[in-house]
N, C-alpha and C. Protein backbone atom coordinates (compact mmCIF):
# COMPACT_ATOMS: atom_id res chain seq x y z
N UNK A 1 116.41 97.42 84.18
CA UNK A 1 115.39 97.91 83.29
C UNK A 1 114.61 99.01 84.00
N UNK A 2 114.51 100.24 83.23
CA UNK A 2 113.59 101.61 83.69
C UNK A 2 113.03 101.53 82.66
N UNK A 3 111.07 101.88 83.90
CA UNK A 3 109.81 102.11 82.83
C UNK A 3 109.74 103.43 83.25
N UNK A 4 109.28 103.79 82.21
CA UNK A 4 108.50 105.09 82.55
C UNK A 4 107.12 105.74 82.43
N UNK A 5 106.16 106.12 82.56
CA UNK A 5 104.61 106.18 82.23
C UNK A 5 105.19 107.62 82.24
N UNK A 6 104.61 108.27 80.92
CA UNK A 6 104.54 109.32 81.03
C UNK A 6 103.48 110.16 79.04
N UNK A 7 103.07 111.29 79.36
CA UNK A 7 102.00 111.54 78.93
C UNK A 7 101.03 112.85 79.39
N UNK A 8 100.07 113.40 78.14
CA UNK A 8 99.50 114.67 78.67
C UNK A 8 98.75 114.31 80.14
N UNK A 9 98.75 115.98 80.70
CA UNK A 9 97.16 115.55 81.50
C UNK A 9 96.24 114.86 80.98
N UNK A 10 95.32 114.09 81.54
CA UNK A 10 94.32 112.97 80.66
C UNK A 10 94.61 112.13 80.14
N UNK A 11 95.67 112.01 80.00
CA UNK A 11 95.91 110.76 79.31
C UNK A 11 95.97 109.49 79.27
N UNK A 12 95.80 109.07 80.69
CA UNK A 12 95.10 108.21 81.23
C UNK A 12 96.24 107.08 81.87
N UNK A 13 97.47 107.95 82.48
CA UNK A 13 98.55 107.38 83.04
C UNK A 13 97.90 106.54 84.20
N UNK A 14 97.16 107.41 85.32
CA UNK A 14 96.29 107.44 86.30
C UNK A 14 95.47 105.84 86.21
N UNK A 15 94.76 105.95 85.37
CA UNK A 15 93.47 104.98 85.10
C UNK A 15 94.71 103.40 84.60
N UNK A 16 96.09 103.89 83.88
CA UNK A 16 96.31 102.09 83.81
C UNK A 16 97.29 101.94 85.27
N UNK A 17 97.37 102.84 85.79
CA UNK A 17 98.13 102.15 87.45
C UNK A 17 97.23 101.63 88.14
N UNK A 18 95.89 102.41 88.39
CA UNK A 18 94.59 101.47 88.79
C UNK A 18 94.46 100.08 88.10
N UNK A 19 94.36 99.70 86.60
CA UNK A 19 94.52 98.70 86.09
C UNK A 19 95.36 97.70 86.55
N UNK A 20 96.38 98.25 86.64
CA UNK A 20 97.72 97.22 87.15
C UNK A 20 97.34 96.77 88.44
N UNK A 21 97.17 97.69 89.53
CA UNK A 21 97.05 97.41 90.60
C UNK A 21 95.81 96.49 90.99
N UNK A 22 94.93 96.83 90.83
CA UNK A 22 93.85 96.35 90.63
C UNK A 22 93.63 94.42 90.29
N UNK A 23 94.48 94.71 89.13
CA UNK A 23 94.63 92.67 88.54
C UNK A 23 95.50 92.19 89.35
N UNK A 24 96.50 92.99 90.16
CA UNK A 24 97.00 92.53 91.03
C UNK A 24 97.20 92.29 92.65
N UNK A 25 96.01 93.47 92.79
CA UNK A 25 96.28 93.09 94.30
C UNK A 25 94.55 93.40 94.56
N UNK A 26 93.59 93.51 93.80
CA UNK A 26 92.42 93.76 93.82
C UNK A 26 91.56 94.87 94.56
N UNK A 27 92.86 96.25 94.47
CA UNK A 27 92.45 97.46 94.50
C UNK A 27 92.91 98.82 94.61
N UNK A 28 92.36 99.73 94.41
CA UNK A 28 93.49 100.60 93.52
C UNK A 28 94.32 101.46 94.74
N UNK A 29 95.37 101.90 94.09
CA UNK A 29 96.21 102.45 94.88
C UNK A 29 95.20 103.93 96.05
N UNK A 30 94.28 104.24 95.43
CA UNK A 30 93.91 105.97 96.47
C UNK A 30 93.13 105.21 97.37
N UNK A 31 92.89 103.79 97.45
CA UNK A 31 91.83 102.87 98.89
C UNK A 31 90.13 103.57 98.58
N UNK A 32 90.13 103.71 97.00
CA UNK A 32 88.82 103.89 96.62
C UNK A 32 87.82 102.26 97.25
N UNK A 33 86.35 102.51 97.10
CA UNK A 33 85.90 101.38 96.82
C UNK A 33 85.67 100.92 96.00
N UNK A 34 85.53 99.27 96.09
CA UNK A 34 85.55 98.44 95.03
C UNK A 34 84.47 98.91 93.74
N UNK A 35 83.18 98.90 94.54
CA UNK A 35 82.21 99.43 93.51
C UNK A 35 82.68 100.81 92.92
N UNK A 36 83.32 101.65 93.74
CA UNK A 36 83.12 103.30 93.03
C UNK A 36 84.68 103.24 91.60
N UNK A 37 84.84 101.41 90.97
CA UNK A 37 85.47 101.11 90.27
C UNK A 37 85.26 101.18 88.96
N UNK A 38 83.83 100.74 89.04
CA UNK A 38 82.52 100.71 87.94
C UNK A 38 82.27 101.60 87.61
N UNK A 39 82.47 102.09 86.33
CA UNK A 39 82.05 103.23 85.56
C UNK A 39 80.56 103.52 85.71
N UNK A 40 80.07 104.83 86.11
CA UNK A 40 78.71 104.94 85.97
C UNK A 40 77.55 104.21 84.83
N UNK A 41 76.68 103.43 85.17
CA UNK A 41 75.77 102.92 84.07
C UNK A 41 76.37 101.80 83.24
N UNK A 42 77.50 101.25 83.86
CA UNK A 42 78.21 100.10 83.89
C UNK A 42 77.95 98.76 84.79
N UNK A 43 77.60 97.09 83.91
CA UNK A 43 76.94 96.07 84.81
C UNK A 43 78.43 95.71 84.88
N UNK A 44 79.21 95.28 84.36
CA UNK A 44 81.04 94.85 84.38
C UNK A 44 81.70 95.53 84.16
N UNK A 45 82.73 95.26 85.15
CA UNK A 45 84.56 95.57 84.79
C UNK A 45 85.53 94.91 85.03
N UNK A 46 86.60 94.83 84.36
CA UNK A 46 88.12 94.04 85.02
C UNK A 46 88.78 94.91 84.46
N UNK A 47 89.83 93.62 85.19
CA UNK A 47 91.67 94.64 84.69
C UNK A 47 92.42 93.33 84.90
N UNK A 48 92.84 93.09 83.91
CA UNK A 48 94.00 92.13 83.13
C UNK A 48 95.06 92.49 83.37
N UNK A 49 96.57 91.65 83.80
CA UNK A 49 97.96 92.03 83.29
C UNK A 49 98.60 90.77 83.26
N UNK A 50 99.00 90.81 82.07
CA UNK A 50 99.97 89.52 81.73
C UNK A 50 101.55 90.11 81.93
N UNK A 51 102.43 89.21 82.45
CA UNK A 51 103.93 89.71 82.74
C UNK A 51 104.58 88.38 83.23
N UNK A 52 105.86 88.56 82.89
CA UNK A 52 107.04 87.38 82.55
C UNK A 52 108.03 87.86 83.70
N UNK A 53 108.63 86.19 84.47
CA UNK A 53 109.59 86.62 85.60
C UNK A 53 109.98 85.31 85.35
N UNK A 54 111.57 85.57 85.15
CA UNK A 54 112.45 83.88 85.27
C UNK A 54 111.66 82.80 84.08
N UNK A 55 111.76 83.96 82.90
CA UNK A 55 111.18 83.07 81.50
C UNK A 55 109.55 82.43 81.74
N UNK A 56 108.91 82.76 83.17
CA UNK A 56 107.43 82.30 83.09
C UNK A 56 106.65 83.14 82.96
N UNK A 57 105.25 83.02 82.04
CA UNK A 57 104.32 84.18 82.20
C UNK A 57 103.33 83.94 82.92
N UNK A 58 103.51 85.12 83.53
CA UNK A 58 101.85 84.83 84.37
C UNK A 58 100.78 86.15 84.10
N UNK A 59 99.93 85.91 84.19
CA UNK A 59 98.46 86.24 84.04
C UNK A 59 97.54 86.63 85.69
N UNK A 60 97.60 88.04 85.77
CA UNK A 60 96.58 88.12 87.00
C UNK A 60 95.67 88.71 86.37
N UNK A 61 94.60 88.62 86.67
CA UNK A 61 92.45 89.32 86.60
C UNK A 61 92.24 89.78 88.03
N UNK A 62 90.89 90.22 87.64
CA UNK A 62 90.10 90.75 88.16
C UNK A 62 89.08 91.21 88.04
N UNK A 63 87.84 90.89 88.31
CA UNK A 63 86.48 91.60 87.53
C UNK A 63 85.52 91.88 88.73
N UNK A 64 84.70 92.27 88.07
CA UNK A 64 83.29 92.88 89.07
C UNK A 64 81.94 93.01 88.48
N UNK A 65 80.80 92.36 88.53
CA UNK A 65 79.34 92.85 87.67
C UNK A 65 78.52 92.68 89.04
N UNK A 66 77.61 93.85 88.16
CA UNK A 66 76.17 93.71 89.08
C UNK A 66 75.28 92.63 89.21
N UNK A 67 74.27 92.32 89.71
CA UNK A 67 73.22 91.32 89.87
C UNK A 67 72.69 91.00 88.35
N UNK A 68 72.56 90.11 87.77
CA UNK A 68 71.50 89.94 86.63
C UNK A 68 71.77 91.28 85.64
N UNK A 69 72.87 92.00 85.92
CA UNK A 69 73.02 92.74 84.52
C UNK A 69 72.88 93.59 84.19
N UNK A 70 72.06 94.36 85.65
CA UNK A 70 71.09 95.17 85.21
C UNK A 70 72.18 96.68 86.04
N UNK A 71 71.90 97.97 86.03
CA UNK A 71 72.69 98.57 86.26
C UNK A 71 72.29 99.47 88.20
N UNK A 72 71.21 98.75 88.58
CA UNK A 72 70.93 98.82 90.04
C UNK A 72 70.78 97.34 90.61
N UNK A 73 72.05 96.16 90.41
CA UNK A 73 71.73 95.17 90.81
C UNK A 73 73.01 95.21 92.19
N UNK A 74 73.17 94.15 92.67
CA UNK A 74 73.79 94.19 93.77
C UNK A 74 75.22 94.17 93.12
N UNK A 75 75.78 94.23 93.69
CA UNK A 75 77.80 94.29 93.32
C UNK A 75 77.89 92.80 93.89
């Protein structure tokens, strides 16, 4: 089986390999930091991927919020 990701500039090929990577190994491929993950003016984030091997599915996460919610709370 061949995948392929492909798509304009912007299109946001970039942003679901971070996704993937991210639910799975809890960080993105360029060795950004964890926080500089969080969208500006953002208290949460994750990244979900569900995927099947030898008829089982599995499910990896990952999330991140600030302190109490607020958008200068601690990571």
């Amino acid at each position: 089986m061949h995948v392929a990701i492909a798509g304009n500039i912007g299109a946001g090929k970039t942003t679901l390999l971070d996704a993937l990577t991210l639910a799975l190994y809890g960080r993105v491929h360029r060795n950004k930091e964890v926080k500089e993950i969080l969208s500006y003016g953002a208290t949460e984030c994750y990244a979900e991927v569900e995927f099947s091997s030898n008829k089982e599915i599995y499910r990896a996460k990952w999330n991140i919020w600030r302190a109490r919610g607020k958008t200068d709370g601690n990571i």
